[in-house]
N, C-alpha and C. Protein backbone atom coordinates (compact mmCIF):
# COMPACT_ATOMS: atom_id res chain seq x y z
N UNK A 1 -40.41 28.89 -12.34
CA UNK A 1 -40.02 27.85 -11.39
C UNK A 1 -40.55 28.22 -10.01
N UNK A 2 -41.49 27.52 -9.24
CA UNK A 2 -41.55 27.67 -8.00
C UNK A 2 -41.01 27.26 -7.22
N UNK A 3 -40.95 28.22 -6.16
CA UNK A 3 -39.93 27.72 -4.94
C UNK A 3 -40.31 27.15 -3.87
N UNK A 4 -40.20 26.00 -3.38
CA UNK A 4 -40.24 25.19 -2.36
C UNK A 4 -39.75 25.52 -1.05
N UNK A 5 -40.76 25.79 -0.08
CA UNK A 5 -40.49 26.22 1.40
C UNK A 5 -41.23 25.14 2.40
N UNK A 6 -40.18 24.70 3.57
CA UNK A 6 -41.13 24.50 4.17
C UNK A 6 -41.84 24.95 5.28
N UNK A 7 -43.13 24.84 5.68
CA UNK A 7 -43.52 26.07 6.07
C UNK A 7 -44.53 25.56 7.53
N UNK A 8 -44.50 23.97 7.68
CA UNK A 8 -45.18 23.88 8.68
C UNK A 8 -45.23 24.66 9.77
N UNK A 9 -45.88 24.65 10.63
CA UNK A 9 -46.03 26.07 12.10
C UNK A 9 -44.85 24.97 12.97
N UNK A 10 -45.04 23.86 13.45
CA UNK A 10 -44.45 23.06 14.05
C UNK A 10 -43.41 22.42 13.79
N UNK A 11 -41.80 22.90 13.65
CA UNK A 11 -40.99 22.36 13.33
C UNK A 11 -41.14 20.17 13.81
N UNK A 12 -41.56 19.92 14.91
CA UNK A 12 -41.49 18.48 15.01
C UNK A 12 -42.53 17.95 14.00
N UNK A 13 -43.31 18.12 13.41
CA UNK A 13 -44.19 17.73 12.49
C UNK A 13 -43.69 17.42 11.12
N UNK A 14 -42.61 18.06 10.93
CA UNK A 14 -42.19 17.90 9.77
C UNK A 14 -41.49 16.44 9.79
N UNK A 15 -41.76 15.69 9.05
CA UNK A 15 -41.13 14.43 8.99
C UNK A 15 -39.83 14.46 7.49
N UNK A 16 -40.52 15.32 6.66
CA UNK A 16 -39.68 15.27 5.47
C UNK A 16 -39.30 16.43 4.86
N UNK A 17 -38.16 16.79 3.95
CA UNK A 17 -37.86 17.73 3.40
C UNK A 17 -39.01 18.13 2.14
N UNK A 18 -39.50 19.05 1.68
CA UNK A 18 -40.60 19.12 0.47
C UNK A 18 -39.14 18.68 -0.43
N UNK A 19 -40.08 18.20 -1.79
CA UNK A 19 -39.07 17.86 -2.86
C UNK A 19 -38.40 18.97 -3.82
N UNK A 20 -37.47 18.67 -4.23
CA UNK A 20 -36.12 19.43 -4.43
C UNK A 20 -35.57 20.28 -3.35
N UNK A 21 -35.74 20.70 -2.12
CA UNK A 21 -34.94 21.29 -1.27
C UNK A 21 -33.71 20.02 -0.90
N UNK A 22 -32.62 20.61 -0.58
CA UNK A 22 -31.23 19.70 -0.11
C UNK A 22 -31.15 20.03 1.29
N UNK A 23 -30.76 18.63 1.98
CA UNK A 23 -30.02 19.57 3.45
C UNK A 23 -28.42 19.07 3.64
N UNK A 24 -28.11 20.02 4.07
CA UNK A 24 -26.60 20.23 4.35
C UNK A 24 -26.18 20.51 6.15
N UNK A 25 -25.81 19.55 6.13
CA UNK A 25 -24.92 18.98 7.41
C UNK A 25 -23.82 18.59 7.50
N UNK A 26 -23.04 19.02 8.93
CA UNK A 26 -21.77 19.38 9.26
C UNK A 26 -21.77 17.94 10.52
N UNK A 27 -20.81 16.76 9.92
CA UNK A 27 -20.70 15.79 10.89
C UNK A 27 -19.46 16.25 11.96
N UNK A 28 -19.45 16.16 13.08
CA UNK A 28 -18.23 16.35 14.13
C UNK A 28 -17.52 15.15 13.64
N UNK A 29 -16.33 15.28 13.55
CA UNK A 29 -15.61 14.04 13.19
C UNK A 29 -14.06 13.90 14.21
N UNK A 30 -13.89 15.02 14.73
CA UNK A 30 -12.51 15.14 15.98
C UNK A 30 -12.95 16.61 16.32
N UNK A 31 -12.60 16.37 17.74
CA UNK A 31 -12.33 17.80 18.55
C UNK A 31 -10.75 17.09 19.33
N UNK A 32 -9.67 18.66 19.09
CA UNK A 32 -8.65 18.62 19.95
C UNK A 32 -8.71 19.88 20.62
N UNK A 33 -8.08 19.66 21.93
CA UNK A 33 -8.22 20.45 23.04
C UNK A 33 -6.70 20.90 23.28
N UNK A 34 -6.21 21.94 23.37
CA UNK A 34 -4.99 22.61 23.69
C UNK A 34 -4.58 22.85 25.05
N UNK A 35 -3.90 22.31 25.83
CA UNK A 35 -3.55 22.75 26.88
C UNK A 35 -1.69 22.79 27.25
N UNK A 36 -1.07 23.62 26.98
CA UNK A 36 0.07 24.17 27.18
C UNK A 36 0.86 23.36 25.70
N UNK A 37 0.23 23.23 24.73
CA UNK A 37 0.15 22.69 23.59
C UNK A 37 1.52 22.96 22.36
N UNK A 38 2.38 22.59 21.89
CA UNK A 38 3.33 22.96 21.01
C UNK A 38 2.37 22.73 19.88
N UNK A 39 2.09 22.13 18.99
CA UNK A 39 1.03 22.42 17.96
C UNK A 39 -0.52 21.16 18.14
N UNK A 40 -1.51 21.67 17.80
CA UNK A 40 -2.73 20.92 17.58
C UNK A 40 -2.47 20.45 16.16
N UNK A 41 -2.98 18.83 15.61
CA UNK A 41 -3.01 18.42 14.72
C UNK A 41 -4.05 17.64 13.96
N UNK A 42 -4.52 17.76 12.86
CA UNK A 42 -5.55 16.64 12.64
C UNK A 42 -5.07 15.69 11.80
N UNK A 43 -4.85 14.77 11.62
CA UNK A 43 -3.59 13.51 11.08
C UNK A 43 -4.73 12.34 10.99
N UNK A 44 -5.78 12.57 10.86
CA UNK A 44 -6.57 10.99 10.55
C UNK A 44 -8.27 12.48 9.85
N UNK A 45 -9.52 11.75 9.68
CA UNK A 45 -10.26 11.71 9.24
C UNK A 45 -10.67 12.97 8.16
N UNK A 46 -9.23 13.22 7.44
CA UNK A 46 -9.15 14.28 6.68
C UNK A 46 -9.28 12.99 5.13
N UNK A 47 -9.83 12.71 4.09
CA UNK A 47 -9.72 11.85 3.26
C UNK A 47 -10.88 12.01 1.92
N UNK A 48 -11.33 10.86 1.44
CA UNK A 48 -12.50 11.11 0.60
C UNK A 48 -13.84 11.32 0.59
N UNK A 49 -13.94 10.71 2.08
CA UNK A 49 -15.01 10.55 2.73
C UNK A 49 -16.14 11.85 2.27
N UNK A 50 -15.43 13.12 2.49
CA UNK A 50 -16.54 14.73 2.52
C UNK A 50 -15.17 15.76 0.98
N UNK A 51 -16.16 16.28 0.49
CA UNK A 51 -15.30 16.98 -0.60
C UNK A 51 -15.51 18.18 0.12
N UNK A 52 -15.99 18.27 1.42
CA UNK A 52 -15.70 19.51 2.37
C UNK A 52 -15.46 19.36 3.34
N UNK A 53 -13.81 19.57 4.25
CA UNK A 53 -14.18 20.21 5.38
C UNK A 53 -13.62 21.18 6.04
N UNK A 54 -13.97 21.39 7.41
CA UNK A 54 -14.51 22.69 7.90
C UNK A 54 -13.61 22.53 9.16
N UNK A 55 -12.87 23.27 9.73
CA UNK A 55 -11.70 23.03 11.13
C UNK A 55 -11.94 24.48 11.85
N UNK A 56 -13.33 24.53 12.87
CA UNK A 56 -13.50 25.50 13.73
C UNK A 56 -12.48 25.60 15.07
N UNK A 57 -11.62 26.80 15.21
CA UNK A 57 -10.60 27.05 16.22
C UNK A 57 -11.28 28.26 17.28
N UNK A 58 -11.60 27.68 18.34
CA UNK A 58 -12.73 28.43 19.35
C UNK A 58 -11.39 29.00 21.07
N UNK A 59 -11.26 30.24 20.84
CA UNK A 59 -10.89 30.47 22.31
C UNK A 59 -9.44 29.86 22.38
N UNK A 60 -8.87 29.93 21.17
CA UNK A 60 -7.03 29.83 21.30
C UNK A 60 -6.35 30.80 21.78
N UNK A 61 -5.37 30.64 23.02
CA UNK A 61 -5.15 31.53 23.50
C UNK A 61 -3.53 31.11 23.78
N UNK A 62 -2.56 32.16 23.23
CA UNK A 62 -1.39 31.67 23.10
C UNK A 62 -0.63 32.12 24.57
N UNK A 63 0.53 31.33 24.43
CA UNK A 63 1.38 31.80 25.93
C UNK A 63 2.10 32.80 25.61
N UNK A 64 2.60 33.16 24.54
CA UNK A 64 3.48 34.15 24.74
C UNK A 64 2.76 35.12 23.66
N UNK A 65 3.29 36.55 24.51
CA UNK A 65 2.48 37.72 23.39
C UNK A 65 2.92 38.35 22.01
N UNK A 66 2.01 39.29 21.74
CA UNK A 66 2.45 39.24 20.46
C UNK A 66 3.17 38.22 19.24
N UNK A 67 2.39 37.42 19.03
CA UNK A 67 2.74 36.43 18.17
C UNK A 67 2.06 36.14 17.22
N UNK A 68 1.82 35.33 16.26
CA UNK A 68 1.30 35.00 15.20
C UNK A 68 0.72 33.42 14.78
N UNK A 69 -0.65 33.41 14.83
CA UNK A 69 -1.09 32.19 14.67
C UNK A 69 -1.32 31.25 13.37
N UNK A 70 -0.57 30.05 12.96
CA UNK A 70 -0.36 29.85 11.72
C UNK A 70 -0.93 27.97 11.43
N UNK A 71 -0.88 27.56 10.16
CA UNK A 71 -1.09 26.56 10.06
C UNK A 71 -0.39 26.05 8.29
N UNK A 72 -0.31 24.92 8.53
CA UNK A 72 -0.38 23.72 7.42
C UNK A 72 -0.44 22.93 6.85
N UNK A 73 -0.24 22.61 5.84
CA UNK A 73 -0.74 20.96 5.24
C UNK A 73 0.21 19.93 5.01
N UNK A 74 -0.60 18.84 4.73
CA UNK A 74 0.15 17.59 5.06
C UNK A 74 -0.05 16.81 3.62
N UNK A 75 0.53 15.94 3.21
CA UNK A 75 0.14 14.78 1.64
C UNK A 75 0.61 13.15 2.52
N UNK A 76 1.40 13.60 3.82
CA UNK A 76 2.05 12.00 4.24
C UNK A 76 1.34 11.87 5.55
N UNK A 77 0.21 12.17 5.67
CA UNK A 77 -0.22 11.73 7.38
C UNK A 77 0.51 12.42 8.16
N UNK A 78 1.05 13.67 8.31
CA UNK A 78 1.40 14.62 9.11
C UNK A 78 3.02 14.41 9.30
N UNK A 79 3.51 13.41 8.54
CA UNK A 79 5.25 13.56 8.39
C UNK A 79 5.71 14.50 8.58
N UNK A 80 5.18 15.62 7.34
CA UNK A 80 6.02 16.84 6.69
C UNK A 80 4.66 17.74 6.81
N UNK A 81 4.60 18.71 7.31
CA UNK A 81 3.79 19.91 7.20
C UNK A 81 4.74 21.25 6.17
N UNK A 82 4.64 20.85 4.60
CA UNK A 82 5.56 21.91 4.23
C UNK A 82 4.94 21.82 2.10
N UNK A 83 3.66 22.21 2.48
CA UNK A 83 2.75 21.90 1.13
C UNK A 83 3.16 23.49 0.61
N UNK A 84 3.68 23.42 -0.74
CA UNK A 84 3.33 24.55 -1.25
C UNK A 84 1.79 25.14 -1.53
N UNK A 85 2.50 26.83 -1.19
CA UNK A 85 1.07 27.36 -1.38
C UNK A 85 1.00 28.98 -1.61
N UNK A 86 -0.14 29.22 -2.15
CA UNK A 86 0.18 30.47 -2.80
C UNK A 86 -1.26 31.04 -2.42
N UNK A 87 -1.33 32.44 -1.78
CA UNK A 87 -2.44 32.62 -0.52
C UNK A 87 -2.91 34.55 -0.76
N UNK A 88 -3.57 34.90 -0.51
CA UNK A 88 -3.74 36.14 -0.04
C UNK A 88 -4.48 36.51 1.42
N UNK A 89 -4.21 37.95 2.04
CA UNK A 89 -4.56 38.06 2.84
C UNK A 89 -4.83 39.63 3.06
N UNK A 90 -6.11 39.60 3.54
CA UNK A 90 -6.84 40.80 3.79
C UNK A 90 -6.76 40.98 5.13
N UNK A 91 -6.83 42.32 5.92
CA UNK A 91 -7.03 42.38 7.96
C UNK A 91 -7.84 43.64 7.74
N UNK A 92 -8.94 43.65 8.66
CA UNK A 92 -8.92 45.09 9.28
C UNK A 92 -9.15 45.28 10.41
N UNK A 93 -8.78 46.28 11.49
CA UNK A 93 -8.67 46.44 12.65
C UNK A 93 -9.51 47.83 13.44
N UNK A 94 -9.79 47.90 14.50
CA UNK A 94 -10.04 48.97 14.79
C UNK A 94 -9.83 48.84 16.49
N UNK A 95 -9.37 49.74 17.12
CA UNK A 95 -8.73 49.88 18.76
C UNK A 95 -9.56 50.17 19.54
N UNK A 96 -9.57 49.37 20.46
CA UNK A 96 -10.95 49.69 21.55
C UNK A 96 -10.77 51.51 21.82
N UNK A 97 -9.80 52.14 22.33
CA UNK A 97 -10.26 53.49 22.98
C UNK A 97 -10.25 54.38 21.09
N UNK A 98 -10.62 53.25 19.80
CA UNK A 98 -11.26 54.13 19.17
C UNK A 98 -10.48 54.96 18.13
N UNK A 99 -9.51 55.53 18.48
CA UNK A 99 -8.20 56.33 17.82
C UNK A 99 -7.78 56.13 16.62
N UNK A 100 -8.21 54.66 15.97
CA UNK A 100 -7.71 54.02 15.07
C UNK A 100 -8.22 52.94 14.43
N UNK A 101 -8.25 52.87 13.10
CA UNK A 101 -8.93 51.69 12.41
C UNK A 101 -8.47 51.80 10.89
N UNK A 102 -8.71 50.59 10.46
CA UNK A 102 -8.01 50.33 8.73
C UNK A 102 -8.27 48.88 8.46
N UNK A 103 -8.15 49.26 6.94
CA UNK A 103 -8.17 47.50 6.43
C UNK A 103 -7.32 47.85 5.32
N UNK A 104 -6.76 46.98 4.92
CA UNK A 104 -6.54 46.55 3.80
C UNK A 104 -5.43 45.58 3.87
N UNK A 105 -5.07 45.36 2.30
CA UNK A 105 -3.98 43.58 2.05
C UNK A 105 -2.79 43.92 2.91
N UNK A 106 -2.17 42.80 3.46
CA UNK A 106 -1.29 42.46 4.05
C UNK A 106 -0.64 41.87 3.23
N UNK A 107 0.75 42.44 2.72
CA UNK A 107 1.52 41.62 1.45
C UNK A 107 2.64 40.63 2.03
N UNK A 108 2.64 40.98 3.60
CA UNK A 108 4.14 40.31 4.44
C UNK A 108 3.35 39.39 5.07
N UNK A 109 2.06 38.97 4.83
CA UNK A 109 1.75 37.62 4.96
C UNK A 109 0.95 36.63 3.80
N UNK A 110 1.11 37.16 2.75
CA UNK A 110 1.05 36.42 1.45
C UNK A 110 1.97 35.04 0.97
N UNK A 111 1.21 34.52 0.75
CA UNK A 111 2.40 33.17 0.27
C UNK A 111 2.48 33.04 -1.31
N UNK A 112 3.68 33.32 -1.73
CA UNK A 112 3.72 33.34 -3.29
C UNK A 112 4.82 31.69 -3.94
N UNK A 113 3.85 30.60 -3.67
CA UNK A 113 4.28 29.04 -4.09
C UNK A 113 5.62 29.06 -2.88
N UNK A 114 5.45 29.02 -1.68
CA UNK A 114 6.09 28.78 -0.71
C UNK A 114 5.25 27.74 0.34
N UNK A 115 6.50 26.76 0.96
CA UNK A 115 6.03 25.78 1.63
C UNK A 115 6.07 25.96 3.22
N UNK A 116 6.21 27.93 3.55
CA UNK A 116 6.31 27.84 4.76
C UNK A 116 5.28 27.89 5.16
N UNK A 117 4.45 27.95 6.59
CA UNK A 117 3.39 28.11 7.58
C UNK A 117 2.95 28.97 6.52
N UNK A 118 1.53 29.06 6.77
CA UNK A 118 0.65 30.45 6.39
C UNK A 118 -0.09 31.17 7.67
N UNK A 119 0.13 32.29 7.32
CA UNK A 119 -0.49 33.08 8.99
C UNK A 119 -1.43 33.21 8.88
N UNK A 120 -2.32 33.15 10.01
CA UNK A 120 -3.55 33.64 10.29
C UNK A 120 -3.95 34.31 10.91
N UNK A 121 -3.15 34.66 11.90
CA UNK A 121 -3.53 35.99 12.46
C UNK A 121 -1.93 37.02 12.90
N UNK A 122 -1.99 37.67 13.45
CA UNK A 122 -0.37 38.29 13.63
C UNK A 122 -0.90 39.39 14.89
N UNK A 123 0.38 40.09 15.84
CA UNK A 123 0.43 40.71 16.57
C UNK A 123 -0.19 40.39 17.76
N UNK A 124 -1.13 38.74 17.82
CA UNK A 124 -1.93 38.78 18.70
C UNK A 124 -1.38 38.33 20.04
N UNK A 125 -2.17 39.09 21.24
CA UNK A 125 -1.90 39.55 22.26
C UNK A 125 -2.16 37.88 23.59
N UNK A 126 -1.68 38.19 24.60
CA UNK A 126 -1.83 36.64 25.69
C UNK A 126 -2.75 36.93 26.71
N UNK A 127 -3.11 38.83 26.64
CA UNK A 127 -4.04 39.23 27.74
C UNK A 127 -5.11 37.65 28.35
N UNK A 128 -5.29 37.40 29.64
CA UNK A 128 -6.04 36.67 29.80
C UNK A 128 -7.68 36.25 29.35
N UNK A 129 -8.01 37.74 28.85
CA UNK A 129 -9.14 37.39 28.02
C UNK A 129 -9.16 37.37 26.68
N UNK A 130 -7.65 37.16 26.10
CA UNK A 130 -7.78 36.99 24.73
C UNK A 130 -8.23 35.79 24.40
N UNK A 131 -8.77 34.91 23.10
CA UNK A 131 -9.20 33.70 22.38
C UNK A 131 -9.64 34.09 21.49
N UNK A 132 -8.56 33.43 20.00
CA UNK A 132 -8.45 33.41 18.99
C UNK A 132 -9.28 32.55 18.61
N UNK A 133 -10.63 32.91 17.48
CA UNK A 133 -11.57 32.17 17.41
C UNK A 133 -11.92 32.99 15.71
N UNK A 134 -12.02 30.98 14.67
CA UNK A 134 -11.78 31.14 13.50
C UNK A 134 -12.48 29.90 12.45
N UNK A 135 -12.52 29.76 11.31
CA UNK A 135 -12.70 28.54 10.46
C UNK A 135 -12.19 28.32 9.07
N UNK A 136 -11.89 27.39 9.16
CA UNK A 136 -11.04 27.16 7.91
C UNK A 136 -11.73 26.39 6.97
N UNK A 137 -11.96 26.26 5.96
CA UNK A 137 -12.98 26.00 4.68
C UNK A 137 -12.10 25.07 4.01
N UNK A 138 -11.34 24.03 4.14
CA UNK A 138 -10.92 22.93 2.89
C UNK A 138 -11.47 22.23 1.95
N UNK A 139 -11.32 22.25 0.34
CA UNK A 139 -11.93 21.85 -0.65
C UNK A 139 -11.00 20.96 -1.01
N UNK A 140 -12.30 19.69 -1.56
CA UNK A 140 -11.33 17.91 -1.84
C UNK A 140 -10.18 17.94 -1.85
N UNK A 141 -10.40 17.43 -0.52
CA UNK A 141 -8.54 17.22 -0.21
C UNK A 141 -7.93 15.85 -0.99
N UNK A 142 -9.00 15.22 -0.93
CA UNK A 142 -8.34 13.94 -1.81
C UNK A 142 -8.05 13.81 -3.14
N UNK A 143 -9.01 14.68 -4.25
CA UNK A 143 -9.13 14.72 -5.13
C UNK A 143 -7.44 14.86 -5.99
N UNK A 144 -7.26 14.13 -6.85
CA UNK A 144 -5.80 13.65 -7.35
C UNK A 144 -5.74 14.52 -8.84
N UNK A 145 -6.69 15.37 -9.00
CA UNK A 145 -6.44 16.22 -10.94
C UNK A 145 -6.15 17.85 -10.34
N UNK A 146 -7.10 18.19 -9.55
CA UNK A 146 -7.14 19.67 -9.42
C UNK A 146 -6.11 19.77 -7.43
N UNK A 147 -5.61 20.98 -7.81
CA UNK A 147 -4.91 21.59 -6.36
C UNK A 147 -6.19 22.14 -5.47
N UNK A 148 -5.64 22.10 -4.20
CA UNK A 148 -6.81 22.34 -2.95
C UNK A 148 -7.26 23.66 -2.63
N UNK A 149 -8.21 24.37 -2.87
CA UNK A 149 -8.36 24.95 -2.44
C UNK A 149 -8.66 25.58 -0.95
N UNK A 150 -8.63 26.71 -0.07
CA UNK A 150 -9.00 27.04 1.10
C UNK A 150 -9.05 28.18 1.03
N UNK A 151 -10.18 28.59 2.26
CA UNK A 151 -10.22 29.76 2.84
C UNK A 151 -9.96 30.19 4.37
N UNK A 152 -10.08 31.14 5.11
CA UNK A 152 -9.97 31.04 6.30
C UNK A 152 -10.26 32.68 6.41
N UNK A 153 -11.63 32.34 7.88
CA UNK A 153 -11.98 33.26 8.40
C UNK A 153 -11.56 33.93 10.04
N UNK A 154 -11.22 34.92 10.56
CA UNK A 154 -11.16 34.65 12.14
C UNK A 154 -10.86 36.00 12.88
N UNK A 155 -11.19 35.98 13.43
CA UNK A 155 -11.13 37.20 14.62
C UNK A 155 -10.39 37.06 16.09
N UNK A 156 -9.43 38.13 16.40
CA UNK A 156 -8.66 37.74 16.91
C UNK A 156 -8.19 39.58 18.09
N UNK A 157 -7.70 39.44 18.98
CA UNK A 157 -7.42 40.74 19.51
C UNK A 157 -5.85 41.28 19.46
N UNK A 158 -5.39 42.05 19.21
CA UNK A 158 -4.21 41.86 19.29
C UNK A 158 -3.26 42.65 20.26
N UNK A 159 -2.17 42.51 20.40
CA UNK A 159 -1.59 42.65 21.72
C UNK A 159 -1.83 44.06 22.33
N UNK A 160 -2.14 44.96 21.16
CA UNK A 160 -2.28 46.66 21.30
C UNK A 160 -3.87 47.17 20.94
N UNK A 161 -4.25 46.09 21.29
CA UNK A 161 -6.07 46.04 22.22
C UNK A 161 -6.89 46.22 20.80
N UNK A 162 -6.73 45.49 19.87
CA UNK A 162 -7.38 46.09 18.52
C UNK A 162 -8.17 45.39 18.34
N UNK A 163 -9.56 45.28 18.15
CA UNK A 163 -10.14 43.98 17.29
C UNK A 163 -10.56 43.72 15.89
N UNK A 164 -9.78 42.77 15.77
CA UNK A 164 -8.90 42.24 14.02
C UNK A 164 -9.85 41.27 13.77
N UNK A 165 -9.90 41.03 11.99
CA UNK A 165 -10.37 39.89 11.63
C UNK A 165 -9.76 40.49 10.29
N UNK A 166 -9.66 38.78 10.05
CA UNK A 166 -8.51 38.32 8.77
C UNK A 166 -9.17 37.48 7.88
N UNK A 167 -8.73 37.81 6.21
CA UNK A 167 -9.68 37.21 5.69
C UNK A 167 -8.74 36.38 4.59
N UNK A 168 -8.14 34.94 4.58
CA UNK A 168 -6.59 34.37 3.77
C UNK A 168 -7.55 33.26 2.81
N UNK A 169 -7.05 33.56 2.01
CA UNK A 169 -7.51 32.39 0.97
C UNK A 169 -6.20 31.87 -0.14
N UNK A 170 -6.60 30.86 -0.37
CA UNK A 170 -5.13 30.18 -1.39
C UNK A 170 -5.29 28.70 -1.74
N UNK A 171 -4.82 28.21 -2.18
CA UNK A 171 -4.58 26.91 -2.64
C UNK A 171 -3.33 26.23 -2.29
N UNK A 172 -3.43 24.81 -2.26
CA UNK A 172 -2.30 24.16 -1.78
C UNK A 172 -1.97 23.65 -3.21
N UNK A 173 -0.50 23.77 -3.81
CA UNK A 173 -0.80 23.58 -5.05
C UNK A 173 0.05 22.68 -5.65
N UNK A 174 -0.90 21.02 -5.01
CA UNK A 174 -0.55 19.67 -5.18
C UNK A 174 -1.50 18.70 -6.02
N UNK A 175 -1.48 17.83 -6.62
CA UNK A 175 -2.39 17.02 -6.64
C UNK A 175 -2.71 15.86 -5.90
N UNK A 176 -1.45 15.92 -5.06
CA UNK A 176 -1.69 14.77 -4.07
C UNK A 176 -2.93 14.62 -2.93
N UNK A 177 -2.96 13.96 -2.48
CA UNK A 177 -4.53 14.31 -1.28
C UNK A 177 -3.90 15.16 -0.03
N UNK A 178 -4.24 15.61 0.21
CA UNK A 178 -3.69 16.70 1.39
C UNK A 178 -5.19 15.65 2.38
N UNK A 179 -3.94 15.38 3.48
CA UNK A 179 -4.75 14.30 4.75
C UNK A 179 -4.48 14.77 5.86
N UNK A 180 -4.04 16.04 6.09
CA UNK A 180 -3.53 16.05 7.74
C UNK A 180 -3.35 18.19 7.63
N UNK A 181 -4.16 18.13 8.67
CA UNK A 181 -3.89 19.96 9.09
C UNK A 181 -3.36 20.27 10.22
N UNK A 182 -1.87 21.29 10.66
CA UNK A 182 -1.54 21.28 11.87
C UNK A 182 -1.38 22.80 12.09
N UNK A 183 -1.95 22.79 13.41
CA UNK A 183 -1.86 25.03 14.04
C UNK A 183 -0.76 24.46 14.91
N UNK A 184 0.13 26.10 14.91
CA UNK A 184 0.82 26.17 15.93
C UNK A 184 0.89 27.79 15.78
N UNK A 185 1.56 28.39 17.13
CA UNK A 185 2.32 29.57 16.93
C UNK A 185 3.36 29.86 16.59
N UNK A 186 4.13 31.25 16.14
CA UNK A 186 5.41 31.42 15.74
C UNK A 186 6.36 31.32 17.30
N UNK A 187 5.70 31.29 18.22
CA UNK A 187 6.71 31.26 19.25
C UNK A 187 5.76 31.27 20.44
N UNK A 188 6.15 29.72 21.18
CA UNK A 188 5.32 29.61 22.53
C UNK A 188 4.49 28.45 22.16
N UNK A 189 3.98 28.02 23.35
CA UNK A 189 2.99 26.70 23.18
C UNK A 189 1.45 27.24 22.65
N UNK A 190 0.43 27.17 22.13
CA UNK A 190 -0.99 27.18 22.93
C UNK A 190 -1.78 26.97 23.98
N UNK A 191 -1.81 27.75 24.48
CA UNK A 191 -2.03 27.87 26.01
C UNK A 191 -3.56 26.92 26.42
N UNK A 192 -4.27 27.18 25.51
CA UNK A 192 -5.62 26.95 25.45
C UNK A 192 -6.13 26.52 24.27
N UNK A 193 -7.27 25.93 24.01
CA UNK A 193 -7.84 26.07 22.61
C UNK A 193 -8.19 25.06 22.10
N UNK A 194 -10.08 25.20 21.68
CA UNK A 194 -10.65 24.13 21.02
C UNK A 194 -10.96 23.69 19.66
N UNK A 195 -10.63 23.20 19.08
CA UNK A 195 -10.59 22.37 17.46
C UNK A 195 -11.46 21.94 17.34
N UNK A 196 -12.15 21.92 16.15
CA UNK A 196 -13.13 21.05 15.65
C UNK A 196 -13.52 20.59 14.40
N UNK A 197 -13.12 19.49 13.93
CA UNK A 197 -12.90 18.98 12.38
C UNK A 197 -13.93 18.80 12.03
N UNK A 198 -14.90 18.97 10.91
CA UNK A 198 -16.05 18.60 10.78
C UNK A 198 -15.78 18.25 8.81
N UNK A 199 -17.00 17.41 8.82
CA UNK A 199 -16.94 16.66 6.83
C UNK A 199 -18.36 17.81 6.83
N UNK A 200 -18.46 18.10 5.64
CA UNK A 200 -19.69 18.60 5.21
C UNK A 200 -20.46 17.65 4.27
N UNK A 201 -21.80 17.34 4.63
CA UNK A 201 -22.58 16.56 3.49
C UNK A 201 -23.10 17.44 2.42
């Protein structure tokens, strides 16, 4: 089988993809903006439209410290944020002056078929240059036979100067369409912080 590249010198020249290559594009479909915020929500263009999407969280920065940044799902247009779900979660960390570093599972933020929040990040700090910056991976949310899958990636500092990244994956485990995603913290508004819903083609 040969493989198809394309290879013009001049990216504007290219008018067409060679045949059998695919392209894959990420439509903007909502950005929400956080400012002294009790939770960010996305409650509309979550549907059939994309059997992917993608919710980039850029420079969230909470008011109060040490806290924990969380989210969840919706089946009623953002009524009820309280979808069962059953999740794992990986961290590893290492401290700026160095002293210290580790990874491994986090079992006290696992969700075992529970409909509370799922965390995404923990311990993190309000220092003024902190921003919690992350993406969340949703699979057919509409789809009515199989439960939803997700992932979620993100990096984050935490209050005792560490820099963390967390790695949660799980399923929402409904068949209903899951239409609506909402962040908040365990305590305090969002101080800051940009959203960005995107469909994948």
């Amino acid at each position: 089988m040969a493989i198809k590249t394309a290879n013009d010198q001049s990216m504007t020249a290219i008018t067409s993809l060679p045949s059998g290559l695919s392209a894959q594009s990420m439509i903007l479909l909502a950005t929400e903006t956080a400012s002294s915020s009790a939770t960010i929500s996305f409650t509309s263009n979550i549907d059939s439209t994309y059997k992917e999407y993608i919710i980039k969280y850029i420079n969230v920065h909470p008011e109060t410290d040490n806290v924990q940044f969380e989210f969840n799902g919706s089946t009623d247009a953002g009524s009820n944020y309280n979808l069962t779900k059953t999740t794992t979660f990986f961290s590893a960390y290492h401290l700026e002056d160095d002293t210290a570093t580790g990874v491994g599972y986090e079992t006290s933020k696992d969700l075992a078929q529970a409909t509370g929040v799922q965390d995404i990040s923990f311990n993190t700090g309000n220092d003024n240059d902190v921003g919690i910056c992350g993406t969340i991976h949703l699979f057919d949310p509409s789809n009515t036979t199989f439960v939803k899958h997700f992932y979620v990636t993100m990096a984050d500092k935490t209050e005792n100067n560490a820099s963390a990244t967390r790695f949660i994956a799980g399923y929402f485990n409904t068949t209903n369409d899951v239409d609506a995603i909402q962040f908040k913290f365990d305590s305090g508004d969002i101080d800051a912080g940009t959203f960005k819903l995107y469909g994948v083609v």
